[in-house]
C-alpha atoms as a PDB file:
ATOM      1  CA  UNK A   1      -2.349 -20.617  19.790  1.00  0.00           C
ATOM      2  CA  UNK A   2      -0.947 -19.130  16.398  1.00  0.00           C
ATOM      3  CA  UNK A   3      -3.756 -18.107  14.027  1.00  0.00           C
ATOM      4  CA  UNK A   4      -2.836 -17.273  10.313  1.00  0.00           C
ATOM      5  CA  UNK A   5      -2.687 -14.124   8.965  1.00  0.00           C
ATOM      6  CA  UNK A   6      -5.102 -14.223   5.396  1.00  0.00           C
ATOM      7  CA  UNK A   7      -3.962 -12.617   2.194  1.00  0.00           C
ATOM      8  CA  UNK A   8      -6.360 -12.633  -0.512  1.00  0.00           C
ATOM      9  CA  UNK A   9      -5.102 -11.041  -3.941  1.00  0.00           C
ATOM     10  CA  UNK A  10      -6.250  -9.995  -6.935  1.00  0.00           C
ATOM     11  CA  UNK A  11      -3.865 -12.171  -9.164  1.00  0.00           C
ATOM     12  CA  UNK A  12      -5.213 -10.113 -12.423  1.00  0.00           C
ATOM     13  CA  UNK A  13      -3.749  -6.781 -11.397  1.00  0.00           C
ATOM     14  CA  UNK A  14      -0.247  -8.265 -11.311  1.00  0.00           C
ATOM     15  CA  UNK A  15       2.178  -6.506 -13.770  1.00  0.00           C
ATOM     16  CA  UNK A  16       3.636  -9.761 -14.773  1.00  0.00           C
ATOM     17  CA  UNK A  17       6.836  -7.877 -16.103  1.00  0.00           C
ATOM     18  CA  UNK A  18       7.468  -7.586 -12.901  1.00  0.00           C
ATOM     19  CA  UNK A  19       7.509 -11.172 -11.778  1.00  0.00           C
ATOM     20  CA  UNK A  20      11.253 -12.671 -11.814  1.00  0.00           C
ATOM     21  CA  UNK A  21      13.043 -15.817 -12.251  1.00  0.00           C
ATOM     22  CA  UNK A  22      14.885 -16.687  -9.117  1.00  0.00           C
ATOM     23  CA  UNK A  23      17.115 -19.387  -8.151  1.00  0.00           C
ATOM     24  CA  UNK A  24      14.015 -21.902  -7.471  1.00  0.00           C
ATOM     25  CA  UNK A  25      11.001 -20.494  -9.545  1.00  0.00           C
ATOM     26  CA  UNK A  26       9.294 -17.135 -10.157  1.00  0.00           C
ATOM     27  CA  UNK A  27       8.728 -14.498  -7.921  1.00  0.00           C
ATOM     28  CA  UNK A  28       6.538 -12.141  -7.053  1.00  0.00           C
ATOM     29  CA  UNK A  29       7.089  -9.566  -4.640  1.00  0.00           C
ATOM     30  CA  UNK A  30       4.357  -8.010  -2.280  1.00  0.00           C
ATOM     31  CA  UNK A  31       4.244  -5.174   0.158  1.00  0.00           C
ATOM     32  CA  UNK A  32       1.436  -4.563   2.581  1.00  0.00           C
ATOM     33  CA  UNK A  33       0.665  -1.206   4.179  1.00  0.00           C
ATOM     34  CA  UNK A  34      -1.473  -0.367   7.289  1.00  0.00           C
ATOM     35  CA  UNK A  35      -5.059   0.743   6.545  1.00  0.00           C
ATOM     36  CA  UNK A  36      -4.939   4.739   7.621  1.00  0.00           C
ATOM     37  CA  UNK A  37      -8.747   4.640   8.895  1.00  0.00           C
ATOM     38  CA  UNK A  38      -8.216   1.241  11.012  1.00  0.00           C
ATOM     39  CA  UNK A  39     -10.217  -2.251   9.497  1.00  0.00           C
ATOM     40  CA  UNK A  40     -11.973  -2.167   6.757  1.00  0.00           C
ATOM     41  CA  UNK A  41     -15.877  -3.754   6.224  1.00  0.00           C
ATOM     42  CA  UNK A  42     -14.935  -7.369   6.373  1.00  0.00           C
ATOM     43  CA  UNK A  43     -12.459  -6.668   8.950  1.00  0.00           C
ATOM     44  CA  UNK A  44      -9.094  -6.476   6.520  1.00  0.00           C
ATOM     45  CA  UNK A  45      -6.444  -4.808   8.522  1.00  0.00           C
ATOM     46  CA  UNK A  46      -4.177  -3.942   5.545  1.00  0.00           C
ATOM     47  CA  UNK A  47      -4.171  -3.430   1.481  1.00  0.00           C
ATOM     48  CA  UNK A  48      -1.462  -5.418  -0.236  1.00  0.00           C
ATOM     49  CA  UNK A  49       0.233  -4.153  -3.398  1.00  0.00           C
ATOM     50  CA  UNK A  50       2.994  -4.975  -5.948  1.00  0.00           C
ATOM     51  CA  UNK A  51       6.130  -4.187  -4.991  1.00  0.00           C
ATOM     52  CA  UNK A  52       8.177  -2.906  -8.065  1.00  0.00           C
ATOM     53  CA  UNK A  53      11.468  -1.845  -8.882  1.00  0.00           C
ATOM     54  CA  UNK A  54      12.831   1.352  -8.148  1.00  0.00           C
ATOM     55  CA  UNK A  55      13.362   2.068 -11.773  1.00  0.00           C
ATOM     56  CA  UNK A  56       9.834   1.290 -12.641  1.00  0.00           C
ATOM     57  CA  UNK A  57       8.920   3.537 -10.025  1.00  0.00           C
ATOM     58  CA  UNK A  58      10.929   6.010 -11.320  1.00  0.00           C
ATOM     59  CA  UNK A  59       9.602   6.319 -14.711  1.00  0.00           C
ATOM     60  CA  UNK A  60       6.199   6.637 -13.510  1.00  0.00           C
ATOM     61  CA  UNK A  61       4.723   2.475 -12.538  1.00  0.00           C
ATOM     62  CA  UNK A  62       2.223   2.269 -10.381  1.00  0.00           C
ATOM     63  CA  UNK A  63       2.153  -0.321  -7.973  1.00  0.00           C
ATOM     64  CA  UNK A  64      -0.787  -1.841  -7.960  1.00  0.00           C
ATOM     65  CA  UNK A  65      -2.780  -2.666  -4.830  1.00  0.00           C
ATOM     66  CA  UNK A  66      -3.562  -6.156  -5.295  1.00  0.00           C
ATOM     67  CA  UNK A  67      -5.855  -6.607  -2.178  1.00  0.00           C
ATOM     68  CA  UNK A  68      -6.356  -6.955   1.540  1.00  0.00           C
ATOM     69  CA  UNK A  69      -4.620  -8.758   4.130  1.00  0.00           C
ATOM     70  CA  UNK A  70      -6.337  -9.891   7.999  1.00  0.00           C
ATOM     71  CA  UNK A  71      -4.227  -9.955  11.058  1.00  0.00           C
ATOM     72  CA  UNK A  72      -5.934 -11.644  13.731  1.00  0.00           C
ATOM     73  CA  UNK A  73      -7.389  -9.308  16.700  1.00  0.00           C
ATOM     74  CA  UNK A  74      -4.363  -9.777  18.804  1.00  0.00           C
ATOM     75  CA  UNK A  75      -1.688  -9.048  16.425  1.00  0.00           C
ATOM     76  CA  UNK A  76      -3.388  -6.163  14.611  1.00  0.00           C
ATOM     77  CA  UNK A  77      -1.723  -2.704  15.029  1.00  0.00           C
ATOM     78  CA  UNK A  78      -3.392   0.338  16.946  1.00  0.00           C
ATOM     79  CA  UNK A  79      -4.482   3.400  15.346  1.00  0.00           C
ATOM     80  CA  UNK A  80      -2.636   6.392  16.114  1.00  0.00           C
ATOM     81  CA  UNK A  81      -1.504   9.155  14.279  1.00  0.00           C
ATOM     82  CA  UNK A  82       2.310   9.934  13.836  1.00  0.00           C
ATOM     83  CA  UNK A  83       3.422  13.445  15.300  1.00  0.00           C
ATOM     84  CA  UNK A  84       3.643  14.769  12.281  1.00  0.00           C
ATOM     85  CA  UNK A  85       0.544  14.326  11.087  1.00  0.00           C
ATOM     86  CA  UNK A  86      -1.384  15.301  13.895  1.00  0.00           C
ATOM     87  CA  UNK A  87       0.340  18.663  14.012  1.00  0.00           C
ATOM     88  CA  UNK A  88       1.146  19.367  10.428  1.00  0.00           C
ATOM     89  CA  UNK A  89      -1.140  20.559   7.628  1.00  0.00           C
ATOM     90  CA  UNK A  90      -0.763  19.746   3.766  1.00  0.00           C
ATOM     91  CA  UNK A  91       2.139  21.965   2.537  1.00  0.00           C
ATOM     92  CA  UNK A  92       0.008  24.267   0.201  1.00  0.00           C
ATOM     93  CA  UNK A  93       1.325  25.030  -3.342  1.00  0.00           C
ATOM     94  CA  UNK A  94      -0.261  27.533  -6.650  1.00  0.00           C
ATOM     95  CA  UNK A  95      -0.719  25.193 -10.002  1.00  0.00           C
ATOM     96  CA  UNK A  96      -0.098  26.444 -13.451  1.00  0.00           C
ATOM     97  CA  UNK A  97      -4.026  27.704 -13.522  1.00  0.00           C
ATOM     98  CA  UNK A  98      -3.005  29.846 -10.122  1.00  0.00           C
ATOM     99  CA  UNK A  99      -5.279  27.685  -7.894  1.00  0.00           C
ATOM    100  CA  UNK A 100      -3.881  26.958  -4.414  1.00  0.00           C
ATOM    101  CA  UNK A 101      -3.303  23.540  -4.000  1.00  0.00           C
ATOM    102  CA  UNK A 102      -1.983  20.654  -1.746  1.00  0.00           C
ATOM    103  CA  UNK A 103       0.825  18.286  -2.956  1.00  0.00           C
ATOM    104  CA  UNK A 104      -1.393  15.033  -2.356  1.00  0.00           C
ATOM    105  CA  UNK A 105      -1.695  13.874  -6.029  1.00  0.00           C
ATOM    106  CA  UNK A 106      -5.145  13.025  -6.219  1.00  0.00           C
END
């Protein structure tokens, strides 16, 4: 039996610039990533987010994250790390104060 995979959005964090007339009606374009620690509390498998241009991108848009989406149990992915992040440590940098730092922005 195929159960349904649930979405649930925040649909007042859209950046409505970014929605787009298409050949039938308006669009809106979504991405959803894999949760890095697993499911969340209420079981949400993924977070959801905006998917933007390029451009926008470029010139500093965030995408936002609009919300979570559930897999069912039999569909949902399996934790493991990739190679690479298993075995490699943040590249360390010095900022403009001199502090050692890594290159995750926040």
């Amino acid at each position: 039996m195929t159960r349904p995979i649930k979405i649930k959005i925040n649909v007042t964090k859209i950046l409505k610039e970014h929605i787009y007339e298409g050949k039938n009606g308006k669009y809106l374009n979504l991405v959803a990533w894999p949760n890095k620690n697993g499911a969340g509390q209420f079981g949400d498998t993924h977070f959801v987010s905006q998917d933007i241009p390029k451009e926008a991108r470029d010139s500093g848009v965030q995408a936002p994250i609009l919300g979570n989406l559930t897999l069912p149990e039999d569909e949902a992915p399996r934790q493991q790390a990739r190679p690479d992040q298993r075995t490699m440590p943040p590249k360390q940098t010095v900022n403009d104060d001199g502090l050692e730092t890594d290159e995750i922005p926040f």
